[in-house]
Protein backbone atom coordinates (compact mmCIF):
# COMPACT_ATOMS: atom_id res chain seq x y z
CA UNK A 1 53.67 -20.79 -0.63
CA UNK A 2 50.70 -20.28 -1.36
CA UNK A 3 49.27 -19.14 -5.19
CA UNK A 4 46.92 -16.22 -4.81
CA UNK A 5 46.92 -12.87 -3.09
CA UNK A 6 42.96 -13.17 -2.15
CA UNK A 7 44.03 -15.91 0.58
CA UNK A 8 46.88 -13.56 2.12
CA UNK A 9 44.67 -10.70 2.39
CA UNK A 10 41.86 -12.63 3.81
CA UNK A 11 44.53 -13.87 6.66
CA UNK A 12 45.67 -10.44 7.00
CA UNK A 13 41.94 -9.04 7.51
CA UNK A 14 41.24 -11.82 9.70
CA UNK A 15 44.58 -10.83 11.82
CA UNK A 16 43.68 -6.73 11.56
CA UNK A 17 39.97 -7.63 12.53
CA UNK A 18 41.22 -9.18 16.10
CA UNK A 19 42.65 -5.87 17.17
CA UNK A 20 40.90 -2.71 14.93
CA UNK A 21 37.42 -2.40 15.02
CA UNK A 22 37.82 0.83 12.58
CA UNK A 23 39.18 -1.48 9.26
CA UNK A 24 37.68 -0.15 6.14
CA UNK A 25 39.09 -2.46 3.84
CA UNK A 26 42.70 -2.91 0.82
CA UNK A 27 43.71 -2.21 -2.17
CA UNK A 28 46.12 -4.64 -3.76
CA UNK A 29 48.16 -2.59 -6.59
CA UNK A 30 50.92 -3.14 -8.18
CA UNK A 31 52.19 -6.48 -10.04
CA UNK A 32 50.02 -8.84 -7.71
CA UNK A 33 46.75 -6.53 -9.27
CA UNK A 34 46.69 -9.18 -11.25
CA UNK A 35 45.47 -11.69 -8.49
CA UNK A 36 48.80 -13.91 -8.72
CA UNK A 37 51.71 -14.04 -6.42
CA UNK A 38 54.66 -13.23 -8.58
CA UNK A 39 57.95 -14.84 -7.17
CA UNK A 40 60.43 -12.23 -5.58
CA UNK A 41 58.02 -9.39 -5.71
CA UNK A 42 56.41 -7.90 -2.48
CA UNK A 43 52.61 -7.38 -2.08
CA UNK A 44 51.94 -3.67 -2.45
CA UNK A 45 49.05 -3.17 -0.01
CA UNK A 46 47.02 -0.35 1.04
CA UNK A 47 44.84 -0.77 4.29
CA UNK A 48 42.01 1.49 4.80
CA UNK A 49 41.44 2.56 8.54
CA UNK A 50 39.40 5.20 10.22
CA UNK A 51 41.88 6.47 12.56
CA UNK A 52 45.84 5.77 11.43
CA UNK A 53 48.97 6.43 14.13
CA UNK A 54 51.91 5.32 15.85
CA UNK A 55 50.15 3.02 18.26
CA UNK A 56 48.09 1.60 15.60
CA UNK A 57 51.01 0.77 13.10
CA UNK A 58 52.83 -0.54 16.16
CA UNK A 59 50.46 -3.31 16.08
CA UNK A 60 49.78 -3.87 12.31
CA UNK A 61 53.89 -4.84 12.05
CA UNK A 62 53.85 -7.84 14.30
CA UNK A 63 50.83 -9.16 12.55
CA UNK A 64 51.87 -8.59 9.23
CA UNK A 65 55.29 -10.18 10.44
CA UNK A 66 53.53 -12.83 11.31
CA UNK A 67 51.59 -13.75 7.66
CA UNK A 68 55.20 -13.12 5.68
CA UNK A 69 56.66 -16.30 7.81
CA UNK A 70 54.20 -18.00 7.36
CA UNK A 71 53.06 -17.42 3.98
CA UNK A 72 56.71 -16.94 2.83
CA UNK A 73 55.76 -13.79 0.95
CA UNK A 74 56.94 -10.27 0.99
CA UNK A 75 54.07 -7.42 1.91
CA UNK A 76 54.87 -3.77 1.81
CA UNK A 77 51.64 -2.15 3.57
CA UNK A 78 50.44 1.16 3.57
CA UNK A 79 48.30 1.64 6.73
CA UNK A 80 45.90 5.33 5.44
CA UNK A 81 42.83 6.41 6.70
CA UNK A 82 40.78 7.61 3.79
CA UNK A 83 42.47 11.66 3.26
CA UNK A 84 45.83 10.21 3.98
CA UNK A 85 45.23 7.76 0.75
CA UNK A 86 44.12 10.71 -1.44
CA UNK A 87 46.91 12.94 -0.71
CA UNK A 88 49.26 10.36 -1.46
CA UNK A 89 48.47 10.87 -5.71
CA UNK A 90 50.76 8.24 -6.75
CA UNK A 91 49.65 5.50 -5.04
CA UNK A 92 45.84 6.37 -4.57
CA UNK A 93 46.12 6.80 -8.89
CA UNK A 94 47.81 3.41 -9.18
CA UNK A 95 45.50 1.58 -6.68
CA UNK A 96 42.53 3.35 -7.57
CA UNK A 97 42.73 2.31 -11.41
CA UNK A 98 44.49 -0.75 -11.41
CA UNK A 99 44.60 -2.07 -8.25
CA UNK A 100 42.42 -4.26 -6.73
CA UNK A 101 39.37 -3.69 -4.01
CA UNK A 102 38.50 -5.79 -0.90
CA UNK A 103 36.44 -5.20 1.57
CA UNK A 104 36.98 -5.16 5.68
CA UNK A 105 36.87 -8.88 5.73
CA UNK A 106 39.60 -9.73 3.27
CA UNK A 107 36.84 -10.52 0.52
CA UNK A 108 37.18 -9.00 -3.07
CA UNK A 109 34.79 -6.73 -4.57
């Protein structure tokens, strides 16, 4: 396993970047805002997009499928384009404030 959320959400922009030319960037929130994987406790991860659907979110599970095997961690995502993310208050507040920012390429800001 390995010990920092930066290097999972670098694989999973690398993986997102293969198929979606429209991916803004993440917010990690949560416990892991903290930068460390915490044992037990799923990433809480929002992905920014342009355009978010069915046929878009039918390809984001397989690839985020793919990085819990082999990463042996536990992501819950939240694919959003940008007014999707607002109107959700809870979780836009919590990322927003505490979380933390990356850009399109997995890289923090």
């Amino acid at each position: 396993m390995t010990n920092n959320v930066d290097e999972i959400v670098f694989k999973i922009a690398k993986g997102f970047n293969r198929v979606f030319s429209d991916l803004k960037g993440f917010y990690v929130f949560g416990i892991h805002s903290d930068g460390k994987l915490h044992e037990d406790e799923d990433i809480e991860l929002v992905a920014l997009f342009d355009v978010e659907d069915k046929a878009k979110r039918e390809q984001i599970w397989p690839i985020i499928g793919k990085i819990e095997t082999e990463m042996n961690v536990g992501i819950d995502l939240y694919p959003y384009t940008d007014k999707q993310f607002q109107d959700d208050e809870e979780i836009y507040e919590e990322a927003t404030k505490h979380g933390i920012l990356y850009d399109n390429k997995g890289i923090r800001k």
